[in-house]
C-alpha atoms as a PDB file:
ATOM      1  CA  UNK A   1       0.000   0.000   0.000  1.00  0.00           C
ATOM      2  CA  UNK A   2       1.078   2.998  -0.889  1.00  0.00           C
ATOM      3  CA  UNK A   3      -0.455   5.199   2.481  1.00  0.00           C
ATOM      4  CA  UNK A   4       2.063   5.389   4.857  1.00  0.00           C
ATOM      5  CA  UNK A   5      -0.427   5.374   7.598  1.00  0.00           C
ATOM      6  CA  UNK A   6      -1.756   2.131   6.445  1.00  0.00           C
ATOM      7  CA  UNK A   7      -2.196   0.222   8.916  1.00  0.00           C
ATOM      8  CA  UNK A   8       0.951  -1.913   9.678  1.00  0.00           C
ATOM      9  CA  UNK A   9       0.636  -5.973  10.648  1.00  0.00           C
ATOM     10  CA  UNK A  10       3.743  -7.112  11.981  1.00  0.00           C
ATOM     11  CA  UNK A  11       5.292 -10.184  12.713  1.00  0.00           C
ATOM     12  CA  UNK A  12       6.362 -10.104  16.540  1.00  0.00           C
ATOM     13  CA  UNK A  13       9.049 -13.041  16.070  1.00  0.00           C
ATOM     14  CA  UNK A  14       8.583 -15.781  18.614  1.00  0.00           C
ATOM     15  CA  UNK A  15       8.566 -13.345  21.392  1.00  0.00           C
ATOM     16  CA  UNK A  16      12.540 -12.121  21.678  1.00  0.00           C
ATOM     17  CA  UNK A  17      13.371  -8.351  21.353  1.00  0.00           C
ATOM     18  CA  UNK A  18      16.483  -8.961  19.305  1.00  0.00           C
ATOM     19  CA  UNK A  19      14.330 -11.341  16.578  1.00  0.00           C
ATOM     20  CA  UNK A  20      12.751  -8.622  15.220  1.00  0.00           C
ATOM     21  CA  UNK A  21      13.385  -8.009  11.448  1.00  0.00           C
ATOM     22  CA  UNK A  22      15.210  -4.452  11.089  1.00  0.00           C
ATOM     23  CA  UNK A  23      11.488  -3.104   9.266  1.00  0.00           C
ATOM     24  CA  UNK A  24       9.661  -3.560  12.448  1.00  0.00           C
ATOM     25  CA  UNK A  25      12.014  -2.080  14.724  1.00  0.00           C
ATOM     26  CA  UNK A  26      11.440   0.473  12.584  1.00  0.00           C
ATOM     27  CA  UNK A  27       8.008   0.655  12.226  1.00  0.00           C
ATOM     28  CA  UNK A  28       7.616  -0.019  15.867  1.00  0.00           C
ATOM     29  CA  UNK A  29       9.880   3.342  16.668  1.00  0.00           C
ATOM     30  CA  UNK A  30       7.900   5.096  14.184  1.00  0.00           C
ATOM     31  CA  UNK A  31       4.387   3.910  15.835  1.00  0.00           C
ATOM     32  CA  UNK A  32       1.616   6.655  17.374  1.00  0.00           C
ATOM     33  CA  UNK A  33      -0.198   3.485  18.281  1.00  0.00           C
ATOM     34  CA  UNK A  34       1.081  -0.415  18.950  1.00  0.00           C
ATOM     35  CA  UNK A  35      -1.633  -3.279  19.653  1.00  0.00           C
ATOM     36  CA  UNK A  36       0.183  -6.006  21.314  1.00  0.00           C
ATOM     37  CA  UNK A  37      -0.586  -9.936  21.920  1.00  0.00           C
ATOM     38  CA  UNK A  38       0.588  -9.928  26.071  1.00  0.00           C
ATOM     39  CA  UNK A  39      -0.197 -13.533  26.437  1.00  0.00           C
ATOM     40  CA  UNK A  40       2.293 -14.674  23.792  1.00  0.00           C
ATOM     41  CA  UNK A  41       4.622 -11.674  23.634  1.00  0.00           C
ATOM     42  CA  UNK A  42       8.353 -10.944  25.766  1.00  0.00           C
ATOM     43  CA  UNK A  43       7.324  -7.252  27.231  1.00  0.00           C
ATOM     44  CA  UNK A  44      10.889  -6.153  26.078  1.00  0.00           C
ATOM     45  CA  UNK A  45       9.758  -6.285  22.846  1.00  0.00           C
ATOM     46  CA  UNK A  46       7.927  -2.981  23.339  1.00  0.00           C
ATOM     47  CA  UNK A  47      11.031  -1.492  24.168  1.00  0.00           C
ATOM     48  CA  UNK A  48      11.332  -1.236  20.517  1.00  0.00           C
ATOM     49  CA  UNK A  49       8.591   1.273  20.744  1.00  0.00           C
ATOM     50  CA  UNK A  50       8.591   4.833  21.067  1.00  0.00           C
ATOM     51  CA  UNK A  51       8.034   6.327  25.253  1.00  0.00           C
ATOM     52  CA  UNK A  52       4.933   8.327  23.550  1.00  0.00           C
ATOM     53  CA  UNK A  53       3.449   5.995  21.584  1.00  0.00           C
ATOM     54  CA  UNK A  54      -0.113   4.333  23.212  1.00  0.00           C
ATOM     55  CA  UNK A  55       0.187   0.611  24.030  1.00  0.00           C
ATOM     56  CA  UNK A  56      -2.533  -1.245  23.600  1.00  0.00           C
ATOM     57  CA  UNK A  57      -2.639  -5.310  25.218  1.00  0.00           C
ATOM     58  CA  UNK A  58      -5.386  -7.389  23.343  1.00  0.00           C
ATOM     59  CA  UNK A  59      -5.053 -10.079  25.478  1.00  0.00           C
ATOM     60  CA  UNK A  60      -9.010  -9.321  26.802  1.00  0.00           C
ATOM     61  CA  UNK A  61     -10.436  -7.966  23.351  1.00  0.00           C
ATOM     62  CA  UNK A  62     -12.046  -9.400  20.889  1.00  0.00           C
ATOM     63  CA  UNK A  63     -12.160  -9.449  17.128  1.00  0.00           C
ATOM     64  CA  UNK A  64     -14.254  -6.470  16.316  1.00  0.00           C
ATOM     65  CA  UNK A  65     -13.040  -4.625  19.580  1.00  0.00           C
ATOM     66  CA  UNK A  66      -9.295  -4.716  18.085  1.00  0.00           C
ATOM     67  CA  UNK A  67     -10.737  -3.715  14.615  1.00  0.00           C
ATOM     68  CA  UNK A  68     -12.631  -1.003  15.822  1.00  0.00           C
ATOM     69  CA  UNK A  69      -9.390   0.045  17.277  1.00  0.00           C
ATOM     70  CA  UNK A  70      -7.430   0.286  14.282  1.00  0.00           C
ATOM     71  CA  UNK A  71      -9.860   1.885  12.552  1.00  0.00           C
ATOM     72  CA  UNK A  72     -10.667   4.726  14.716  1.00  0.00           C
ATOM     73  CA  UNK A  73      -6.722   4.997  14.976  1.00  0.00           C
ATOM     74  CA  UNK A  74      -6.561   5.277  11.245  1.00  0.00           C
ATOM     75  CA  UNK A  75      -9.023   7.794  10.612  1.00  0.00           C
ATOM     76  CA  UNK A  76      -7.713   9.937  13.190  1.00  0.00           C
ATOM     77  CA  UNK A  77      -4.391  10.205  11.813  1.00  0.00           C
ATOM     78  CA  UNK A  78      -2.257   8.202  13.565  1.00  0.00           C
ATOM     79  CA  UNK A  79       0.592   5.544  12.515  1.00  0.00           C
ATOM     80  CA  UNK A  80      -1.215   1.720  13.601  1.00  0.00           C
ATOM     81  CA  UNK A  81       1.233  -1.292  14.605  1.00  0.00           C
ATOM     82  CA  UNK A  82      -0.636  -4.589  15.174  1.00  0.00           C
ATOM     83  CA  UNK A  83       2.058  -6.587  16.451  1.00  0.00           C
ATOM     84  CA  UNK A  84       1.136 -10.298  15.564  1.00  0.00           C
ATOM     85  CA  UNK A  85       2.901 -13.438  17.830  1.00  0.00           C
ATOM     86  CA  UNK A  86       5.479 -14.993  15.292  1.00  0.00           C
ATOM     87  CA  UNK A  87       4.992 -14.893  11.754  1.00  0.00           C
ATOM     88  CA  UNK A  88       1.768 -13.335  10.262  1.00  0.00           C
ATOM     89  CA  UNK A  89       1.312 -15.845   7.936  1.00  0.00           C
ATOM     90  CA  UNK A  90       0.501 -18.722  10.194  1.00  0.00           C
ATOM     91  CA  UNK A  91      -2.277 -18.388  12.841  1.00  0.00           C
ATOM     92  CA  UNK A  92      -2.071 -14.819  13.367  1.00  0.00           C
ATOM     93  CA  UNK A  93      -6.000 -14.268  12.454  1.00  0.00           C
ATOM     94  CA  UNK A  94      -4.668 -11.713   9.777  1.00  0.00           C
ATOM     95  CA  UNK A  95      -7.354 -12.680   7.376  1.00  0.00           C
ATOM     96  CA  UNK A  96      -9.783 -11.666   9.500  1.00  0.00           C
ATOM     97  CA  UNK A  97      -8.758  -8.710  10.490  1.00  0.00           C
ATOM     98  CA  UNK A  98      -7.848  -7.430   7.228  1.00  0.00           C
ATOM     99  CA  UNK A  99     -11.575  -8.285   5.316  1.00  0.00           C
ATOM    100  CA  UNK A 100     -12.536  -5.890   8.020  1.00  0.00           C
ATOM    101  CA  UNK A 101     -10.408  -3.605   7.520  1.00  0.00           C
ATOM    102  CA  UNK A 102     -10.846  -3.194   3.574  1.00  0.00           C
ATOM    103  CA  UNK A 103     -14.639  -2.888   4.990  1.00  0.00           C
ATOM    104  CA  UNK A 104     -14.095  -0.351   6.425  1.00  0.00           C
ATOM    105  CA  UNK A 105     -11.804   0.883   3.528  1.00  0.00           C
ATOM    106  CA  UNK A 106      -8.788   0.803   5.660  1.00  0.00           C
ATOM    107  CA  UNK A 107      -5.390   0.410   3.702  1.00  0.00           C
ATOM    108  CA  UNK A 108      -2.584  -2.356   5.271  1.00  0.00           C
ATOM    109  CA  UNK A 109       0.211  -3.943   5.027  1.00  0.00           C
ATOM    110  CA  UNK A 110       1.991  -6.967   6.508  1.00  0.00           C
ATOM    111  CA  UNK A 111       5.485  -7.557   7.783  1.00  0.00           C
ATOM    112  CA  UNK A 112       6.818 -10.739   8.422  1.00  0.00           C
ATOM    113  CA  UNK A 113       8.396 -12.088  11.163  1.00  0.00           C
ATOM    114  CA  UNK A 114      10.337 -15.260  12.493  1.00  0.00           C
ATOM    115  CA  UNK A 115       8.386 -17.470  13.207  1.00  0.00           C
ATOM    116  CA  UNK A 116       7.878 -19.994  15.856  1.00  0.00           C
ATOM    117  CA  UNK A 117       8.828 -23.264  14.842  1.00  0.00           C
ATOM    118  CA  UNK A 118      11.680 -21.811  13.315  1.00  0.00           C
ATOM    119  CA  UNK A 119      12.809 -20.386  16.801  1.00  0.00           C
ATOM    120  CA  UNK A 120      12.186 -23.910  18.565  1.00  0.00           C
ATOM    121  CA  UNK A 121      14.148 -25.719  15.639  1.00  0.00           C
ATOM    122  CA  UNK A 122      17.504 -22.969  16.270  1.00  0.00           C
ATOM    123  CA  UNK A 123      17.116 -23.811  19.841  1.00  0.00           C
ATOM    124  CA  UNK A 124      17.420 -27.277  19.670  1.00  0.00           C
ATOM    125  CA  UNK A 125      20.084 -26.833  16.756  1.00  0.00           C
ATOM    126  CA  UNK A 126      18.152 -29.148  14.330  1.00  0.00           C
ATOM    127  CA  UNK A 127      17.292 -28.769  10.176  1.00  0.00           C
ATOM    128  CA  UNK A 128      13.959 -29.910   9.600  1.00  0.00           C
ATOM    129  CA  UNK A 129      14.438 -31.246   6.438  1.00  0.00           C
ATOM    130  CA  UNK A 130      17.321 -33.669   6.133  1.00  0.00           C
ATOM    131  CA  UNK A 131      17.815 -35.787   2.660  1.00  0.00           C
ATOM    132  CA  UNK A 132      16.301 -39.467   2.424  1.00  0.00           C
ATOM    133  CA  UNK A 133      14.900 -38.825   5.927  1.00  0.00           C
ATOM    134  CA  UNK A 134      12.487 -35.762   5.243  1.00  0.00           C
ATOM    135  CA  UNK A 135      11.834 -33.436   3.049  1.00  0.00           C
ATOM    136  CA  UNK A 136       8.382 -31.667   3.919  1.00  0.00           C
ATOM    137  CA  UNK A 137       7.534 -29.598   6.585  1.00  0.00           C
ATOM    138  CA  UNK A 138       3.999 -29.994   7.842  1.00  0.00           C
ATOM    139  CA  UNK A 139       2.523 -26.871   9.833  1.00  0.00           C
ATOM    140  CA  UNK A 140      -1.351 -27.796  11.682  1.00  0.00           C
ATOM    141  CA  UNK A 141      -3.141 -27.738  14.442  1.00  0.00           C
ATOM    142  CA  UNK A 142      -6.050 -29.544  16.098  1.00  0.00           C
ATOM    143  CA  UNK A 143      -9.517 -29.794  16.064  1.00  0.00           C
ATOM    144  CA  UNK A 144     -10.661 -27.640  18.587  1.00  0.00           C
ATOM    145  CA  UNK A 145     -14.496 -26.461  19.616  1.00  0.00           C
ATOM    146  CA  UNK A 146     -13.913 -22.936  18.542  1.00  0.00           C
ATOM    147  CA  UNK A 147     -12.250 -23.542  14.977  1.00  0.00           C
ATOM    148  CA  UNK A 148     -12.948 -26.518  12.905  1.00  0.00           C
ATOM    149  CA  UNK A 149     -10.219 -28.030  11.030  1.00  0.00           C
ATOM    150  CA  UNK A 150     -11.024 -28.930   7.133  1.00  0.00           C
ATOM    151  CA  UNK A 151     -12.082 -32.467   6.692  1.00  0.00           C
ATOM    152  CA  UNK A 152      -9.323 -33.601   4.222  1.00  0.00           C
ATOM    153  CA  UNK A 153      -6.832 -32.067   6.838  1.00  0.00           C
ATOM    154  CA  UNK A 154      -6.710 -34.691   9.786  1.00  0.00           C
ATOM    155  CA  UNK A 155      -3.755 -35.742  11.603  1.00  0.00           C
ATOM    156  CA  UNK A 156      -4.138 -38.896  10.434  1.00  0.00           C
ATOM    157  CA  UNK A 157      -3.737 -37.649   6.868  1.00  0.00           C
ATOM    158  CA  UNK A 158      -0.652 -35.349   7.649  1.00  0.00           C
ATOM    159  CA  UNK A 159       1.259 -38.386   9.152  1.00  0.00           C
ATOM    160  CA  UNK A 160       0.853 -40.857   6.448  1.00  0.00           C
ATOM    161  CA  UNK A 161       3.385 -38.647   4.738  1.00  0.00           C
ATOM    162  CA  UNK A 162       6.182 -39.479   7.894  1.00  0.00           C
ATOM    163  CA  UNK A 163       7.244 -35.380   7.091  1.00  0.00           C
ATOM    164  CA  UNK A 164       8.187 -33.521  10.209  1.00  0.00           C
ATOM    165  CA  UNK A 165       5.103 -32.212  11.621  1.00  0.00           C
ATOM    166  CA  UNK A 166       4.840 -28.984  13.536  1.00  0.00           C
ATOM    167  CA  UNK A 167       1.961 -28.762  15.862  1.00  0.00           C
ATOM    168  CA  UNK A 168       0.372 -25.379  16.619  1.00  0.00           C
ATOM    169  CA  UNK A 169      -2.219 -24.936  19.645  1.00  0.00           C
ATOM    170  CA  UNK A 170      -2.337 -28.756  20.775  1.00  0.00           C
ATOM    171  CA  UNK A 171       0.016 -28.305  23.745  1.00  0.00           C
ATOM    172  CA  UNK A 172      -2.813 -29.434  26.177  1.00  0.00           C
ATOM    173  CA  UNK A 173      -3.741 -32.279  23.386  1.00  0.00           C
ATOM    174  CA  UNK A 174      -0.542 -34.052  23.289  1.00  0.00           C
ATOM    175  CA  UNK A 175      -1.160 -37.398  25.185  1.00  0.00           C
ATOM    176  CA  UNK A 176      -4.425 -38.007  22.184  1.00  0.00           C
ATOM    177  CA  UNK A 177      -2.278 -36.282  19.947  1.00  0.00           C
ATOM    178  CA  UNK A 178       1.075 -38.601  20.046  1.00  0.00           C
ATOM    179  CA  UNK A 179      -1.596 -41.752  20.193  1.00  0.00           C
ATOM    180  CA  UNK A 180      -2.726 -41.280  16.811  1.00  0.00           C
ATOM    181  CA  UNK A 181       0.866 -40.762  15.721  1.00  0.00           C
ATOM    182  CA  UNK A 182       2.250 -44.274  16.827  1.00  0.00           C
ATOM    183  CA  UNK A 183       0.953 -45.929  13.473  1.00  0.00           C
ATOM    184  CA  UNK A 184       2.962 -43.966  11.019  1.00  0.00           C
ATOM    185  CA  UNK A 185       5.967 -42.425  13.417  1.00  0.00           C
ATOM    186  CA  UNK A 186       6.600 -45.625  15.618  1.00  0.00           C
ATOM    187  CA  UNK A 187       6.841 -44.754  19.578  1.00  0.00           C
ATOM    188  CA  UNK A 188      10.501 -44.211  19.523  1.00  0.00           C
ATOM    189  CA  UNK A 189       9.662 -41.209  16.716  1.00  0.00           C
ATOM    190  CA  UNK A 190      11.614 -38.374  18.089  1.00  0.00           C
ATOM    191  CA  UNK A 191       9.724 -35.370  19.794  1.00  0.00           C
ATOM    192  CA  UNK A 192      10.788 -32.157  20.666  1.00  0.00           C
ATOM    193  CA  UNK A 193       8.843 -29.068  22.859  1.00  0.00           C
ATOM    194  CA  UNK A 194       9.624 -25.869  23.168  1.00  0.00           C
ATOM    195  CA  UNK A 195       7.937 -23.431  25.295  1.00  0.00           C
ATOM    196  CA  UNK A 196       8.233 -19.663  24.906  1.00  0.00           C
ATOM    197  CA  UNK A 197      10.830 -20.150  22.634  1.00  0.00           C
ATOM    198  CA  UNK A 198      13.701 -17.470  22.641  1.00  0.00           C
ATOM    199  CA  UNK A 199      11.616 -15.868  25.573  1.00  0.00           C
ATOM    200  CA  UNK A 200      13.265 -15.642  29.290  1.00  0.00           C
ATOM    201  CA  UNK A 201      10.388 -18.454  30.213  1.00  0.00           C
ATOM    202  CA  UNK A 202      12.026 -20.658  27.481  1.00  0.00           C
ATOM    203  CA  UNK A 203      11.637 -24.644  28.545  1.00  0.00           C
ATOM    204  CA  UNK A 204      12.876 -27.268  25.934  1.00  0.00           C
ATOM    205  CA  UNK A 205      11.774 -30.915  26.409  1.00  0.00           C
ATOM    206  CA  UNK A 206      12.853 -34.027  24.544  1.00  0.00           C
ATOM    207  CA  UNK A 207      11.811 -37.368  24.320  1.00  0.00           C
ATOM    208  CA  UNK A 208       9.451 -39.466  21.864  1.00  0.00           C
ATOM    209  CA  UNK A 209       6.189 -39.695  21.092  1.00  0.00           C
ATOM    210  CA  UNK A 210       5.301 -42.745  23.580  1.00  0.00           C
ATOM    211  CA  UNK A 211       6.762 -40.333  26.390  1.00  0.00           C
ATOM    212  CA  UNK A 212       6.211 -36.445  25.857  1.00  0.00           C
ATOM    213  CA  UNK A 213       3.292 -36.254  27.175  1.00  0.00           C
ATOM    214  CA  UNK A 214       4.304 -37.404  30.603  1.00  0.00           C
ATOM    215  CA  UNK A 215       6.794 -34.791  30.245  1.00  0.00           C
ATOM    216  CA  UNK A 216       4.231 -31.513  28.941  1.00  0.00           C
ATOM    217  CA  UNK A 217       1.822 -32.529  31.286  1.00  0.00           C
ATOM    218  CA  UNK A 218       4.678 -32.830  34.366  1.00  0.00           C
ATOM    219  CA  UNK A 219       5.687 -28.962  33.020  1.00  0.00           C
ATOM    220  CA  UNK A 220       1.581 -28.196  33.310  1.00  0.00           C
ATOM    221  CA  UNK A 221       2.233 -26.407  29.815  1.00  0.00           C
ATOM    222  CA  UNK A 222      -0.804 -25.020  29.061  1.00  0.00           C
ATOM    223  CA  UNK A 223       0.136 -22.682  25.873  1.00  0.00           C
ATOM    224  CA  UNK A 224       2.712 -20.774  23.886  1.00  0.00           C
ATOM    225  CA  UNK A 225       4.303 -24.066  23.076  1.00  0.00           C
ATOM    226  CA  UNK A 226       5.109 -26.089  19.453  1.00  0.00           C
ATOM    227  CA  UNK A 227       5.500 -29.342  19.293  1.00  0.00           C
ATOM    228  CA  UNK A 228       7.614 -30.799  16.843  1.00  0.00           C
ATOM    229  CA  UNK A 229       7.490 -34.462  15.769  1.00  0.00           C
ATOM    230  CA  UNK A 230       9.727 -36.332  13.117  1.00  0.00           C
ATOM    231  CA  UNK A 231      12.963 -38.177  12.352  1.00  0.00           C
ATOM    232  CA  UNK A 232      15.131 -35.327  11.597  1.00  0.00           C
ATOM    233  CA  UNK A 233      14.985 -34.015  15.024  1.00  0.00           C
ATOM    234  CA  UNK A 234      16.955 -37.572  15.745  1.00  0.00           C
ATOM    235  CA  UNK A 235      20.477 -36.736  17.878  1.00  0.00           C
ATOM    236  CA  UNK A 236      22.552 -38.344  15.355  1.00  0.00           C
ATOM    237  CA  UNK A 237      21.829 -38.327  11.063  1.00  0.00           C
ATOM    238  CA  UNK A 238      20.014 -41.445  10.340  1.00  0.00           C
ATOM    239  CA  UNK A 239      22.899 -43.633   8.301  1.00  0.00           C
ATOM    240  CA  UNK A 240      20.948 -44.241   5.443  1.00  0.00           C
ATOM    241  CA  UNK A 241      20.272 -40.078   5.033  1.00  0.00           C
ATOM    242  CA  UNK A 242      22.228 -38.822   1.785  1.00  0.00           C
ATOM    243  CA  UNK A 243      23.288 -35.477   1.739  1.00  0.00           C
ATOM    244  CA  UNK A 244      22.140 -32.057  -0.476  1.00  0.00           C
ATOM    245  CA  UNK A 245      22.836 -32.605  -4.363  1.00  0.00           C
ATOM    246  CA  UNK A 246      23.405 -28.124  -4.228  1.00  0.00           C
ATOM    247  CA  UNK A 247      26.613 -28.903  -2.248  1.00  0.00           C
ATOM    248  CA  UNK A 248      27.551 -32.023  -3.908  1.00  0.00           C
ATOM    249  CA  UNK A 249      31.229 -32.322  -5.345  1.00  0.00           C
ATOM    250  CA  UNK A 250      30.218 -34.222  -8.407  1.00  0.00           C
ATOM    251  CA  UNK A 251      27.172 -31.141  -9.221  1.00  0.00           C
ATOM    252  CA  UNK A 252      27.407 -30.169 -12.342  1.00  0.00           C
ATOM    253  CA  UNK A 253      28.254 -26.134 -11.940  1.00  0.00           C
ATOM    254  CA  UNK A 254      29.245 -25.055 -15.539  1.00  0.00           C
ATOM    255  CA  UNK A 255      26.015 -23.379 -16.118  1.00  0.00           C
ATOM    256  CA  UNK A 256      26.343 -21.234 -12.705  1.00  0.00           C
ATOM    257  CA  UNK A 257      26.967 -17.031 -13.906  1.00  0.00           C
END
């Protein structure tokens, strides 16, 4: 958008103040106005923020009551941050918020951020995707009361493929969760947890998926946490994993500029 009071969406990062992209430090400085998540976010994160600008925790509002927000900031003037919890492409309830806001013809933009699974994967030093072992990335959730899941995207579908799932919003599901993984992961499928990642809170745990769930529901983990489930996260490369054809001594490079 060209309007440089457009209201700004911007990725948060998994909660640290240094894993902010350089924009929304920026942006954040720049801010008359900042709307915050406190129940996922690191407070120092606002330090980022100007000492004038109005802070704004939506913790206790709802949908419209945020919108409403934004717009009335909008109209009167003043630069809008909505600070969304890691990345705003994934669970960040961006779509809704921005139907509204072109409603209400309200102009926006979006700025990513890191986001969480990425953090929990740095912090326990492991790729995702390692060659002959996997090669897809899964990101879901669970079936909850308040937001139905589609019906050709069940767990049961996702782990037929064996990729390394990510699991978003099922911390207090795990035990039901892990069951239905046995089948295609085996119980000695390597798990890892991270809580608050790259927050002072931070709380890795490790195990598989016969055991984690002792070990979340010891830790009474009750949010804020991804769950991450596959072979890769193994402590040593499976034997039988190859390696990356880009780095590969025998690649053909001739055609490289």
């Amino acid at each position: 958008m060209d309007d440089d009071r457009a209201v700004q969406f911007v990725g948060a990062g998994p909660g640290a103040a240094d894993l902010l992209t350089v924009r929304a430090t920026r942006m954040l400085a720049a801010a008359d106005v900042v709307l915050y998540p406190g129940s996922y976010l690191d407070p120092e994160v606002l330090t980022h923020c100007s000492p004038a600008a109005e802070l704004v925790d939506t913790a206790e509002l709802d949908l419209d009551a945020i919108v409403d927000r934004l717009v009335a900031g909008y109209r009167a003037g003043r630069r809008i941050v909505r600070l969304v919890s890691g990345d705003p492409s994934v669970y960040s309830a961006v779509s809704e918020q921005t139907r509204r806001l072109d409603a209400a013809a309200v102009p926006w933009t979006v700025t990513p951020g890191v986001p969480a699974y990425a953090a929990a994967a740095a912090r326990v030093g492991r790729e995702l995707t390692v060659p002959l072992v996997a090669q897809s990335v899964v990101l879901t959730r669970t079936q909850q009361r308040s937001t139905a899941m589609p019906a050709t995207e069940s767990l049961a579908a996702f782990a037929a493929t064996r990729a390394t799932l990510v699991l978003h919003l099922a911390i207090t599901r795990i035990r039901e969760l892990m069951a239905e993984l046995v089948p295609e992961y085996g119980s000695d499928c390597p798990v890892v947890v991270v809580y608050r990642a790259s927050q002072p809170q931070e709380t890795v745990l490790r195990g598989t998926v016969s055991d984690i769930a002792d070990a979340v529901e010891a830790a009474g983990f009750r949010q804020a946490a991804v769950i991450l489930v596959g072979r890769a996260l193994g402590d040593r490369p499976d034997p039988c994993a190859g390696e990356s054809h880009l780095y590969d001594p025998a690649r053909d490079r001739s055609a490289r500029p």
